[in-house]
PDB file of N, CA and C in Angstrom:
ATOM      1  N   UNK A   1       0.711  13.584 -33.894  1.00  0.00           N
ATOM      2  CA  UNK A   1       0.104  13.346 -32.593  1.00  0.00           C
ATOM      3  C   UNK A   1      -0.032  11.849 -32.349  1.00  0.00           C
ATOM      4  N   UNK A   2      -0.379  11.320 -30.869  1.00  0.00           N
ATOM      5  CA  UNK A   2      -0.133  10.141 -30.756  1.00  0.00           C
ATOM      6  C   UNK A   2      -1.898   9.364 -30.626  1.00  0.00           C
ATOM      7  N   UNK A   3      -2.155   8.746 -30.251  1.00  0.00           N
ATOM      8  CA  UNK A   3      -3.304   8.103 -29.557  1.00  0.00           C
ATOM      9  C   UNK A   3      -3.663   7.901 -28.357  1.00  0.00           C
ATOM     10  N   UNK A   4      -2.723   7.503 -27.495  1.00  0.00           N
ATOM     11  CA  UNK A   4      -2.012   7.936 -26.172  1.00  0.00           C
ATOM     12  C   UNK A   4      -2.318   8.486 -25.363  1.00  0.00           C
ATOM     13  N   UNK A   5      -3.642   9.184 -24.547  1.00  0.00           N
ATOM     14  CA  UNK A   5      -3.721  10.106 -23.575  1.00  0.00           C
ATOM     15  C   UNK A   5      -3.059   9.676 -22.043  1.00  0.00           C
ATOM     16  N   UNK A   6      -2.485  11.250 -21.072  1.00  0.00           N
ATOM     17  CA  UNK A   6      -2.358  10.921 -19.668  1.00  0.00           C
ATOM     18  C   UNK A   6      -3.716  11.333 -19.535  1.00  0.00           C
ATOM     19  N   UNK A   7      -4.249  10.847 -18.528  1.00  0.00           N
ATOM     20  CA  UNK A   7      -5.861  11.680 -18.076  1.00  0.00           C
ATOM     21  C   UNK A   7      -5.150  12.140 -16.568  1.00  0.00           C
ATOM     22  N   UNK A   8      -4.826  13.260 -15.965  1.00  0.00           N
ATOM     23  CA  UNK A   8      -4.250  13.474 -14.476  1.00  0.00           C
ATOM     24  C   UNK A   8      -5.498  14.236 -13.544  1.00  0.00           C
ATOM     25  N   UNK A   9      -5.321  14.227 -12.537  1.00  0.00           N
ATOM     26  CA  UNK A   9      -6.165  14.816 -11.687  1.00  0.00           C
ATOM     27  C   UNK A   9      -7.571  13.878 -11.519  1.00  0.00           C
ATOM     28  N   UNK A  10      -7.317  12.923 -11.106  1.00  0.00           N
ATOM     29  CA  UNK A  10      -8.576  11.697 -11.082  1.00  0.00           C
ATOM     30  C   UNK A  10      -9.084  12.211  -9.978  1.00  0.00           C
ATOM     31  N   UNK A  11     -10.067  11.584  -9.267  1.00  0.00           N
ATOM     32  CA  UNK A  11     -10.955  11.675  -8.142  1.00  0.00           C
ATOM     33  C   UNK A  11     -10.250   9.665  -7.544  1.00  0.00           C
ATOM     34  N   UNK A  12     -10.106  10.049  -6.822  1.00  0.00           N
ATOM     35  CA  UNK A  12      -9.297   8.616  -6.083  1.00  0.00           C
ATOM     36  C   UNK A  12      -9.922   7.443  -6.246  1.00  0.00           C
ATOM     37  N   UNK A  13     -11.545   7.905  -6.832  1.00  0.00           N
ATOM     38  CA  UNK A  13     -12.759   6.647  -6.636  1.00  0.00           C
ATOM     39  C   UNK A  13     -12.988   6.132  -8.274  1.00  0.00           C
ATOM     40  N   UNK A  14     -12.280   7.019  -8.923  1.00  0.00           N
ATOM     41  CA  UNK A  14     -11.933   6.905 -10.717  1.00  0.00           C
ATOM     42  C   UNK A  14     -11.768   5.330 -10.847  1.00  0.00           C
ATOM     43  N   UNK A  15     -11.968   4.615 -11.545  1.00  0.00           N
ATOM     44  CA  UNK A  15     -11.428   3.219 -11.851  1.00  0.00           C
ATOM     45  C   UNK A  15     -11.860   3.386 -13.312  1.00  0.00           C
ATOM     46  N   UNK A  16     -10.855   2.047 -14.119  1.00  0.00           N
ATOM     47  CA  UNK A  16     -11.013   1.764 -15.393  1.00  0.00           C
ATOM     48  C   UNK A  16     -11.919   2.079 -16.117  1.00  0.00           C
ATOM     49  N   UNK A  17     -13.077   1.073 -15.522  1.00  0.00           N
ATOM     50  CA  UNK A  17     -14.204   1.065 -16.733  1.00  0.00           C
ATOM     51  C   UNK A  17     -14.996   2.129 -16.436  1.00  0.00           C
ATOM     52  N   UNK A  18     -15.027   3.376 -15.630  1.00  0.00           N
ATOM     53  CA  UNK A  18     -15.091   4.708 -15.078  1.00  0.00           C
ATOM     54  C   UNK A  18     -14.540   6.104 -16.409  1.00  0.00           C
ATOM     55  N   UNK A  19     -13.280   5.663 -16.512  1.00  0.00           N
ATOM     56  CA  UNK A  19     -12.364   5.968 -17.991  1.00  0.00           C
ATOM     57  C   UNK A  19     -12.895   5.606 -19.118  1.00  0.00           C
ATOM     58  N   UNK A  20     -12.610   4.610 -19.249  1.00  0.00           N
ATOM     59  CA  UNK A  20     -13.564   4.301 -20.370  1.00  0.00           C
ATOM     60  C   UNK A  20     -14.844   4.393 -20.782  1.00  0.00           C
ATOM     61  N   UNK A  21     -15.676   4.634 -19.962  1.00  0.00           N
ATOM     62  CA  UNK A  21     -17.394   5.261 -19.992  1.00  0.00           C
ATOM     63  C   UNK A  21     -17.173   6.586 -20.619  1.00  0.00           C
ATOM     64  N   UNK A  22     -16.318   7.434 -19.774  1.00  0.00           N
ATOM     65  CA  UNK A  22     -16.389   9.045 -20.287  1.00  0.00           C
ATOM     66  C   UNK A  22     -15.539   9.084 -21.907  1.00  0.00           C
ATOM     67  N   UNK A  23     -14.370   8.465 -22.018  1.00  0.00           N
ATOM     68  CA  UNK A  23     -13.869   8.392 -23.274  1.00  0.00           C
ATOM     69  C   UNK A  23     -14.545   7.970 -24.499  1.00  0.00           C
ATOM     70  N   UNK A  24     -15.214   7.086 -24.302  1.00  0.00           N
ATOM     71  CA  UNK A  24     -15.975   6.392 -25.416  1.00  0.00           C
ATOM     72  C   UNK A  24     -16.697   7.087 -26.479  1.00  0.00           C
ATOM     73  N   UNK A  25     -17.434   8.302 -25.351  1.00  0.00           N
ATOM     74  CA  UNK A  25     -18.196   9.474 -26.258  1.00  0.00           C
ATOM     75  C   UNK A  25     -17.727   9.789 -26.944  1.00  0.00           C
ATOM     76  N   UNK A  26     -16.305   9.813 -27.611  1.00  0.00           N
ATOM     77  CA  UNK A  26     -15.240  10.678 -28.432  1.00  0.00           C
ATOM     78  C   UNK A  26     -14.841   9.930 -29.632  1.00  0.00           C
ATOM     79  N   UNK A  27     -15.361   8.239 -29.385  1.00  0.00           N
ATOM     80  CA  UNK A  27     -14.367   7.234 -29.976  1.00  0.00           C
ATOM     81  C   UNK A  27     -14.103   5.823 -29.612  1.00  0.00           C
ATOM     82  N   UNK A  28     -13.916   5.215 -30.401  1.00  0.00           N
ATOM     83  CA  UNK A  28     -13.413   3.613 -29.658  1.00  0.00           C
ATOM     84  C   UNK A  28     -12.321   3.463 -28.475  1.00  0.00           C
ATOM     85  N   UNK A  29     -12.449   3.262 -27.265  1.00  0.00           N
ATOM     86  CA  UNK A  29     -11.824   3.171 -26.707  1.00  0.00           C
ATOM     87  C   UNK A  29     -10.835   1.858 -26.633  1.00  0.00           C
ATOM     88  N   UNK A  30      -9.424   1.725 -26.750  1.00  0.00           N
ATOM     89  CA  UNK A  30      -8.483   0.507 -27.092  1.00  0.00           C
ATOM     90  C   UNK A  30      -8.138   0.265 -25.810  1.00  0.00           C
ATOM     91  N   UNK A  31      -7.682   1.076 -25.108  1.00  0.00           N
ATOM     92  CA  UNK A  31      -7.537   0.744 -23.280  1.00  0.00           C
ATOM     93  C   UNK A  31      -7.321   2.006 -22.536  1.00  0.00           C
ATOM     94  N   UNK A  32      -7.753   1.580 -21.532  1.00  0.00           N
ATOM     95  CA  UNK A  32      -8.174   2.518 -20.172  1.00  0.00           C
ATOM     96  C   UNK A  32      -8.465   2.104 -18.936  1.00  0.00           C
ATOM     97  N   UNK A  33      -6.703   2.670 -18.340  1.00  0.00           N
ATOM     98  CA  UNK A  33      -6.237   2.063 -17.066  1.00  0.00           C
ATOM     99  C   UNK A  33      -5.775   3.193 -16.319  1.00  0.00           C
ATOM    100  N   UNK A  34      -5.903   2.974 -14.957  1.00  0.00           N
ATOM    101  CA  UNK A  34      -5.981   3.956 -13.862  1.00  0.00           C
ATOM    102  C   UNK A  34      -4.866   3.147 -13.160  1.00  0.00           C
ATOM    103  N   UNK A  35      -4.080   4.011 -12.909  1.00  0.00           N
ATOM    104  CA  UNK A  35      -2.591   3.872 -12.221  1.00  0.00           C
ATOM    105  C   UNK A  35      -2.775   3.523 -10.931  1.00  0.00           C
ATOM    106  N   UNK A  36      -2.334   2.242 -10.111  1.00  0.00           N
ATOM    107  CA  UNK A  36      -2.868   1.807  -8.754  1.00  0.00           C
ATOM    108  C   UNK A  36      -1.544   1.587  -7.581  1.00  0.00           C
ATOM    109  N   UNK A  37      -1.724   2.563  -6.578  1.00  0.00           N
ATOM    110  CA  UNK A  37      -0.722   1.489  -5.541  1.00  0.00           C
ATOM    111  C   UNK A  37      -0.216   0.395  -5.873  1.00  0.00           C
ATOM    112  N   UNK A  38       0.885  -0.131  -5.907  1.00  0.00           N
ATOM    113  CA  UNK A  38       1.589  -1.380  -5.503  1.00  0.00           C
ATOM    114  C   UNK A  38       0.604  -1.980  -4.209  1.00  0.00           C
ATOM    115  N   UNK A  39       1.323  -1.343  -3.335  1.00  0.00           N
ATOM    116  CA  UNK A  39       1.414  -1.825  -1.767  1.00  0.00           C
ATOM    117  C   UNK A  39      -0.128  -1.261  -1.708  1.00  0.00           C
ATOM    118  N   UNK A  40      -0.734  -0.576  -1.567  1.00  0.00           N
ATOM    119  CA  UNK A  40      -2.060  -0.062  -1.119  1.00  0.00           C
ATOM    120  C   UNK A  40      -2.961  -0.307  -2.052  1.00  0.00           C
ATOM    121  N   UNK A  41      -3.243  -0.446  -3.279  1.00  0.00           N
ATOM    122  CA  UNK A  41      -3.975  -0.860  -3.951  1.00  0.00           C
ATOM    123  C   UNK A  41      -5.026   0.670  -4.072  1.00  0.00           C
ATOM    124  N   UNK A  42      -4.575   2.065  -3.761  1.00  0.00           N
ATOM    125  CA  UNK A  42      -5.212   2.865  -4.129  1.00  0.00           C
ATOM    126  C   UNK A  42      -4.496   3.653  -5.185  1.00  0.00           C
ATOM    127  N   UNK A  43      -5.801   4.693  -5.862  1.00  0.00           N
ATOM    128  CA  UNK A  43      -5.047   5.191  -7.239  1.00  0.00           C
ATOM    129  C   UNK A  43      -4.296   6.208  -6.742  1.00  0.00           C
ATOM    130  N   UNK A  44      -3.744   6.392  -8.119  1.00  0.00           N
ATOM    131  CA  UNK A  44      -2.364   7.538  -7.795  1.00  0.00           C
ATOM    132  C   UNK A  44      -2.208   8.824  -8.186  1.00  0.00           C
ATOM    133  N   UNK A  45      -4.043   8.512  -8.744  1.00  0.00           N
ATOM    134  CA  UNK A  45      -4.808  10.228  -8.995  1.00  0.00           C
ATOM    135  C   UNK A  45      -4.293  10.405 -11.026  1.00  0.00           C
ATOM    136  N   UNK A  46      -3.851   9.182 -11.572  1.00  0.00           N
ATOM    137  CA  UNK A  46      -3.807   9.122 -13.271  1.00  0.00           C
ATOM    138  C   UNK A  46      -4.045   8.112 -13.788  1.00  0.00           C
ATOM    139  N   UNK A  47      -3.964   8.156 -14.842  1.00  0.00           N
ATOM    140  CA  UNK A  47      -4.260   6.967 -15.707  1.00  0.00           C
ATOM    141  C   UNK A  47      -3.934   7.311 -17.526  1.00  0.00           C
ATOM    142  N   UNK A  48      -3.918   6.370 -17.803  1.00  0.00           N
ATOM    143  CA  UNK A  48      -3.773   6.427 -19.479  1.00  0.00           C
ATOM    144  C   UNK A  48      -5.282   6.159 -20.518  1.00  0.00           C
ATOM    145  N   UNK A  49      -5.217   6.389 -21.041  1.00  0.00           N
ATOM    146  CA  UNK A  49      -6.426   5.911 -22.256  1.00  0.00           C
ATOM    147  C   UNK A  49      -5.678   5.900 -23.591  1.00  0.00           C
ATOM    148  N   UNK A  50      -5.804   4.878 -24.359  1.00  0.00           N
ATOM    149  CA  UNK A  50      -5.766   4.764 -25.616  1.00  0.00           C
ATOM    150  C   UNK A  50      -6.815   4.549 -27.025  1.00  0.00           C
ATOM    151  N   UNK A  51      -7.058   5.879 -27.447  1.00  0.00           N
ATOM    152  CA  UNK A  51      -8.112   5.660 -28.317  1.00  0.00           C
ATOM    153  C   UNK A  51      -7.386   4.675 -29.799  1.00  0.00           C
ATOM    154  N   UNK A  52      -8.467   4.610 -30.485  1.00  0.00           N
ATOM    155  CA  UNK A  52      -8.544   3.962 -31.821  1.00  0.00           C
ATOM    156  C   UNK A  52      -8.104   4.983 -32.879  1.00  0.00           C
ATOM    157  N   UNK A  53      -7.771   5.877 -33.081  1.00  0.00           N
ATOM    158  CA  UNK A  53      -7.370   6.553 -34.026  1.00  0.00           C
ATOM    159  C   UNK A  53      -6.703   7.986 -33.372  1.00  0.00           C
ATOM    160  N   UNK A  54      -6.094   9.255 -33.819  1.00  0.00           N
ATOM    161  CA  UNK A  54      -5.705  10.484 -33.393  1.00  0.00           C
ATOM    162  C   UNK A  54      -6.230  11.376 -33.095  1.00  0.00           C
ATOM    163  N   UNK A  55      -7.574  11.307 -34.542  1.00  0.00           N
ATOM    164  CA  UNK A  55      -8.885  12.128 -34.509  1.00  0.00           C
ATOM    165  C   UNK A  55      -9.961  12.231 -33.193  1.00  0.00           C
ATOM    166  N   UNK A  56     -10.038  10.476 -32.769  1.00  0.00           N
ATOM    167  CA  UNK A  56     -10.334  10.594 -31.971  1.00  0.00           C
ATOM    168  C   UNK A  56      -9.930  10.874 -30.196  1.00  0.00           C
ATOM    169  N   UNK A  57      -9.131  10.981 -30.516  1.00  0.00           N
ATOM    170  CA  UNK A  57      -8.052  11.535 -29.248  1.00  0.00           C
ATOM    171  C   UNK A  57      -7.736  12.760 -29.378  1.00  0.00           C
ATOM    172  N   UNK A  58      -7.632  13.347 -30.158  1.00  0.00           N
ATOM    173  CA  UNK A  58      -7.967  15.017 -29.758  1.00  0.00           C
ATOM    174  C   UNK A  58      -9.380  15.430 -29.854  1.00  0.00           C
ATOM    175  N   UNK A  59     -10.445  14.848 -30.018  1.00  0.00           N
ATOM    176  CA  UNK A  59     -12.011  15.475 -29.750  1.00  0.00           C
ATOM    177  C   UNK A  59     -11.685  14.664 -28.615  1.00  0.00           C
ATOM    178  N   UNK A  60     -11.211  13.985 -27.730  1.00  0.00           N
ATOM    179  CA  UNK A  60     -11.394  13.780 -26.343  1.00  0.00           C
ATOM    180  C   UNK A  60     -10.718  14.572 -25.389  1.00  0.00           C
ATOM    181  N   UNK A  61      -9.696  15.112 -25.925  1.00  0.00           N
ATOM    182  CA  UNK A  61      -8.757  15.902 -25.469  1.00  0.00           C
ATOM    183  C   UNK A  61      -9.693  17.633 -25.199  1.00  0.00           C
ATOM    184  N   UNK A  62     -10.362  17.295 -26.386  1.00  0.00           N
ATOM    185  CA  UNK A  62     -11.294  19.211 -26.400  1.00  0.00           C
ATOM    186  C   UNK A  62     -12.383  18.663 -25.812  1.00  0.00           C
ATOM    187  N   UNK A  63     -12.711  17.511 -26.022  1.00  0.00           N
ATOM    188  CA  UNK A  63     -14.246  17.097 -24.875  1.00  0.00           C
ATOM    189  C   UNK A  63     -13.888  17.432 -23.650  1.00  0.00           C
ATOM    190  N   UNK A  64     -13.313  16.515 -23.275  1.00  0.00           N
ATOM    191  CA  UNK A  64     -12.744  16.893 -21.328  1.00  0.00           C
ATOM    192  C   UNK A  64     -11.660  17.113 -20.965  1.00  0.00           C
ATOM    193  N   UNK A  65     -11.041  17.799 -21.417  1.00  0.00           N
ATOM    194  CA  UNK A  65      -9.832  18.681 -21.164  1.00  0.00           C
ATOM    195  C   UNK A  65     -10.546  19.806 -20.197  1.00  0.00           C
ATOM    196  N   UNK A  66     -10.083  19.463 -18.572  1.00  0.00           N
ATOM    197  CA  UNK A  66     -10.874  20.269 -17.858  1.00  0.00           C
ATOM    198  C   UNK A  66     -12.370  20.336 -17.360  1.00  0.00           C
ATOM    199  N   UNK A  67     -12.697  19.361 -18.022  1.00  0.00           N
ATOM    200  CA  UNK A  67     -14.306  18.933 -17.432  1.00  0.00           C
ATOM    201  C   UNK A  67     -14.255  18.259 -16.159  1.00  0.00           C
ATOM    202  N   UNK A  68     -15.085  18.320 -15.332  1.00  0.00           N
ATOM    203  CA  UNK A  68     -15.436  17.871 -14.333  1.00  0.00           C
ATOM    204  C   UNK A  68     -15.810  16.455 -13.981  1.00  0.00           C
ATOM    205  N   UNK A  69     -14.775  15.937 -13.283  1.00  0.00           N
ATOM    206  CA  UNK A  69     -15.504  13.890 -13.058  1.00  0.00           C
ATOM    207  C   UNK A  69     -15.124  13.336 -11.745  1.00  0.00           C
ATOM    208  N   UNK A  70     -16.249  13.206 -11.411  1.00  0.00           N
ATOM    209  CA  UNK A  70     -15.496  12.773  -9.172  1.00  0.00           C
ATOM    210  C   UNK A  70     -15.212  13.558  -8.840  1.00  0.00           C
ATOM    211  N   UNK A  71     -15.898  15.300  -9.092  1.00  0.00           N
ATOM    212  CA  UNK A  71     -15.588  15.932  -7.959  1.00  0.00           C
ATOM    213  C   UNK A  71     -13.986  17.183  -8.489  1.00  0.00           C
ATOM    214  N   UNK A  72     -13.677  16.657  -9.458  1.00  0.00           N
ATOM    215  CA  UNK A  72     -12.719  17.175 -10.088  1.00  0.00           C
ATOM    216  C   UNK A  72     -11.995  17.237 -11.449  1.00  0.00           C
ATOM    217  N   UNK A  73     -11.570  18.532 -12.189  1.00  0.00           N
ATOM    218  CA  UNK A  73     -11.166  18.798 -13.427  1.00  0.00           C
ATOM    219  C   UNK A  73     -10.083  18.361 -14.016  1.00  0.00           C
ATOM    220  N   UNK A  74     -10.405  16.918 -14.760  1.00  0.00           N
ATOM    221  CA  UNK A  74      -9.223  16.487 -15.654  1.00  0.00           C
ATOM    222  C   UNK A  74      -8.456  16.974 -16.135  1.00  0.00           C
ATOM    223  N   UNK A  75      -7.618  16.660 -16.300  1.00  0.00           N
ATOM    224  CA  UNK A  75      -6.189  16.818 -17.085  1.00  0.00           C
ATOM    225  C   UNK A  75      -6.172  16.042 -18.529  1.00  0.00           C
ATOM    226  N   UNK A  76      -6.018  16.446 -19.524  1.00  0.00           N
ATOM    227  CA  UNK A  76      -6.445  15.517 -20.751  1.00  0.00           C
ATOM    228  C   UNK A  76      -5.304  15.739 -21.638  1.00  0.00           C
ATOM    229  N   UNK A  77      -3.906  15.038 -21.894  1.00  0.00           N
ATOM    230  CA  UNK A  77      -2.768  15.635 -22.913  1.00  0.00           C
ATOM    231  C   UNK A  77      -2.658  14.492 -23.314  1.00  0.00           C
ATOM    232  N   UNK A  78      -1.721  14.836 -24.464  1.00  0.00           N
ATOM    233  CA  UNK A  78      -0.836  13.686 -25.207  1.00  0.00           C
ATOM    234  C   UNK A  78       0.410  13.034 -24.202  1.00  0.00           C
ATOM    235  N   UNK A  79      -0.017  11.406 -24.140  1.00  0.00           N
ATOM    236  CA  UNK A  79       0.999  11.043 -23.046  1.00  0.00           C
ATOM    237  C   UNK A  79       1.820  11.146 -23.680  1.00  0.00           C
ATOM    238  N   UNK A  80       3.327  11.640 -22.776  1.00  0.00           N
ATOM    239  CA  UNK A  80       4.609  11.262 -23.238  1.00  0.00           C
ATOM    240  C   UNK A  80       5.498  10.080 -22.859  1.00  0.00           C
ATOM    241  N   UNK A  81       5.986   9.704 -24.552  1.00  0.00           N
ATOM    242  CA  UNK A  81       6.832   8.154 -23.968  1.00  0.00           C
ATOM    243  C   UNK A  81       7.508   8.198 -22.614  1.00  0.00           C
ATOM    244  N   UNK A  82       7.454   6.704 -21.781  1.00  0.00           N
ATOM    245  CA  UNK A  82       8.230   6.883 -20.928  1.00  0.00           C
ATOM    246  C   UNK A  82       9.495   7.090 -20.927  1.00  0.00           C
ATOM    247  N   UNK A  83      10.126   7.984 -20.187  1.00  0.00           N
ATOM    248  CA  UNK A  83      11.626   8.205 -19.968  1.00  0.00           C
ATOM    249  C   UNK A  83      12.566   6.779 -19.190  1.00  0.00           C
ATOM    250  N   UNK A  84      13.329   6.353 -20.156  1.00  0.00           N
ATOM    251  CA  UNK A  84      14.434   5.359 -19.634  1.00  0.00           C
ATOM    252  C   UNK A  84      14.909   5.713 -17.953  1.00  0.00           C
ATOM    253  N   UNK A  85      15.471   4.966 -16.894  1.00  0.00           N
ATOM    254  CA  UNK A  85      15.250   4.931 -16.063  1.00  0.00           C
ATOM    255  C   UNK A  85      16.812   4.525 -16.197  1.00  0.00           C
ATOM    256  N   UNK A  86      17.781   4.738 -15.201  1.00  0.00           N
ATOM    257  CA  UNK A  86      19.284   4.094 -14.631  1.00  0.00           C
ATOM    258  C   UNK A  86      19.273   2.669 -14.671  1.00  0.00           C
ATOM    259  N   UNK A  87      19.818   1.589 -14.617  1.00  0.00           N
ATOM    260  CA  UNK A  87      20.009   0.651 -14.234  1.00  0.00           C
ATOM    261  C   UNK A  87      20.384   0.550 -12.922  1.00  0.00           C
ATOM    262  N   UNK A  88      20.467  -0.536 -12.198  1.00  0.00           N
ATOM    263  CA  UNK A  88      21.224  -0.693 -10.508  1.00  0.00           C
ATOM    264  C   UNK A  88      19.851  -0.267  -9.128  1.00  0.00           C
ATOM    265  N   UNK A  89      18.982   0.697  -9.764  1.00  0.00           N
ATOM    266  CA  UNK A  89      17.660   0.581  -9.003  1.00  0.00           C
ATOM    267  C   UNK A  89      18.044   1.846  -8.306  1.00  0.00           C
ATOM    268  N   UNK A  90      18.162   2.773  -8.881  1.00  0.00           N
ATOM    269  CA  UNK A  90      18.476   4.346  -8.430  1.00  0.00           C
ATOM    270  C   UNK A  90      18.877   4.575  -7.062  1.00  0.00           C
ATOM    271  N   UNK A  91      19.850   3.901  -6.435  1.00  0.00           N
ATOM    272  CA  UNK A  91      20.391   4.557  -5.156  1.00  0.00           C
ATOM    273  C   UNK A  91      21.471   5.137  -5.678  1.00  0.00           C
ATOM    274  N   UNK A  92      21.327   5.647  -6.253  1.00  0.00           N
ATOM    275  CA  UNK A  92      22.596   7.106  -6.485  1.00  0.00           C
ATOM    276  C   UNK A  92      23.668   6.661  -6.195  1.00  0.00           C
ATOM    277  N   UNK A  93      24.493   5.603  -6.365  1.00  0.00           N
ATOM    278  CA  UNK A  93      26.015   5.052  -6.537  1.00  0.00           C
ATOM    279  C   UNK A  93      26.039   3.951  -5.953  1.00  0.00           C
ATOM    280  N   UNK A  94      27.027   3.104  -6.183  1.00  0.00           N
ATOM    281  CA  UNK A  94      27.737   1.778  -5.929  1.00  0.00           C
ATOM    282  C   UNK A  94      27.510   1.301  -4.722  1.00  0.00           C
ATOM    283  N   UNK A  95      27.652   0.283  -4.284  1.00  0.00           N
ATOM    284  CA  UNK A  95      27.750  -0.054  -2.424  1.00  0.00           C
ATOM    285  C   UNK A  95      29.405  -0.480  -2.527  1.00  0.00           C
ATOM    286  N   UNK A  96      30.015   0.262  -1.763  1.00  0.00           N
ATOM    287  CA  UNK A  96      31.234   0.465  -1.550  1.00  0.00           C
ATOM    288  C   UNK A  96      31.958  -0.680  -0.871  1.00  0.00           C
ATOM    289  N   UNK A  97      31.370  -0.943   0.543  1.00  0.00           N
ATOM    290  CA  UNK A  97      31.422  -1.965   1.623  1.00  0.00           C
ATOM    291  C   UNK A  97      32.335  -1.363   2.528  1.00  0.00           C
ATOM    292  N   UNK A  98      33.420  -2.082   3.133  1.00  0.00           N
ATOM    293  CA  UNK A  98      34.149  -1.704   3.955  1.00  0.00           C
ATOM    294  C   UNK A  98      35.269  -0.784   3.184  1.00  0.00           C
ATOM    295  N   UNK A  99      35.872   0.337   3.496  1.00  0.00           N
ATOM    296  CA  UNK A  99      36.750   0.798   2.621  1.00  0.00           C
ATOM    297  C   UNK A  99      38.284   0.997   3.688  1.00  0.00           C
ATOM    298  N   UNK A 100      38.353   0.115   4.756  1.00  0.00           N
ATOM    299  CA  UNK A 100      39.554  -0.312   4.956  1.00  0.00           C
ATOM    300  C   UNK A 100      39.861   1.041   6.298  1.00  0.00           C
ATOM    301  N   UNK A 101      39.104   1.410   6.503  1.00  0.00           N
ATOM    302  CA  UNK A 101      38.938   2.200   7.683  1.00  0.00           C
ATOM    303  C   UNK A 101      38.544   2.365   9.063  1.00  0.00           C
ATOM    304  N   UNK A 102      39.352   2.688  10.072  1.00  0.00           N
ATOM    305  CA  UNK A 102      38.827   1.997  11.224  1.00  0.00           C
ATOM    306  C   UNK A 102      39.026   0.112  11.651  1.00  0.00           C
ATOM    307  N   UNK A 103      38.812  -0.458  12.632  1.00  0.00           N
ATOM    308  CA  UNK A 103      38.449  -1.469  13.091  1.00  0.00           C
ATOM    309  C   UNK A 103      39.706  -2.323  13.408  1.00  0.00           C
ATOM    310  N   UNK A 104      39.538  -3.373  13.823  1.00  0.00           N
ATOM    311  CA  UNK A 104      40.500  -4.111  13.999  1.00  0.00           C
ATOM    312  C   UNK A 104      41.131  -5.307  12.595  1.00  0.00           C
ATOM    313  N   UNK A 105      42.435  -5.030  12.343  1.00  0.00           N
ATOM    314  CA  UNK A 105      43.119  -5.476  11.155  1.00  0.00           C
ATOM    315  C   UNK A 105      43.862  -6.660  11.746  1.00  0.00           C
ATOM    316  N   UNK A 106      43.687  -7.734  11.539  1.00  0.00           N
ATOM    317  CA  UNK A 106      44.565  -9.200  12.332  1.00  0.00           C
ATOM    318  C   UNK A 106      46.565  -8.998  11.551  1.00  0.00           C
ATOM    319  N   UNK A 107      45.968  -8.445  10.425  1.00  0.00           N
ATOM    320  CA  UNK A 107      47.115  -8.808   9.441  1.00  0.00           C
ATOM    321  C   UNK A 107      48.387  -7.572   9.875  1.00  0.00           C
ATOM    322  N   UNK A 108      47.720  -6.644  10.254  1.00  0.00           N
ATOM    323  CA  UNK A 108      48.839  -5.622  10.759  1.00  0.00           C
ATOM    324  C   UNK A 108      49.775  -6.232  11.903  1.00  0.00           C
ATOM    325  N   UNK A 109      49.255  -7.065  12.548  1.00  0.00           N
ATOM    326  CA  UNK A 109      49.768  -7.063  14.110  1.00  0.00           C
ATOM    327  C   UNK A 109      50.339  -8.306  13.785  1.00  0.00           C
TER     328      UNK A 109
END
């Protein structure tokens, strides 16, 4: 097992040291961050926590796994590593440009 928690299903008003208050009961908390807008600067309803040991990350996992915070029942698992991502910035293929179709050609005439 990892150390690692996702916490999902936040209450939108969730912030960091919010996470880390409820985690702590379980264990040393190493970090605890709530996933934020870019552009809006609001949350995105998750966040991560990283406890200090495994032990203590699964008694946090059976602490509030499903407990109630802001109004709503956490989500408490073992995060999974992030998944590698495409290179090129995911528009689903190449930029082609003109492919010689249509328009006016000087060189034909």
């Amino acid at each position: 097992m990892n150390n690692k928690l996702y916490v999902g299903n936040l209450a939108y008003s969730v912030r960091d040291n919010d996470l880390e208050q409820a985690f702590s009961e379980f264990g040393n908390v190493i970090s605890a961050k709530v996933m934020m807008e870019r552009d809006t600067g609001r949350s995105k309803g998750f966040g991560f926590v990283e406890m200090s040991s495994e032990a203590e990350a699964q008694a946090a996992i059976e602490g509030l796994h499903e407990q109630p915070m802001g109004g709503r029942n956490l989500m408490v698992n073992v995060a999974r590593p992030r998944e590698e991502r495409p290179a090129g910035g995911g528009f689903g293929g190449g930029f082609r440009g003109n492919n010689g179709g249509g328009g006016y050609n000087r060189d034909r005439y």
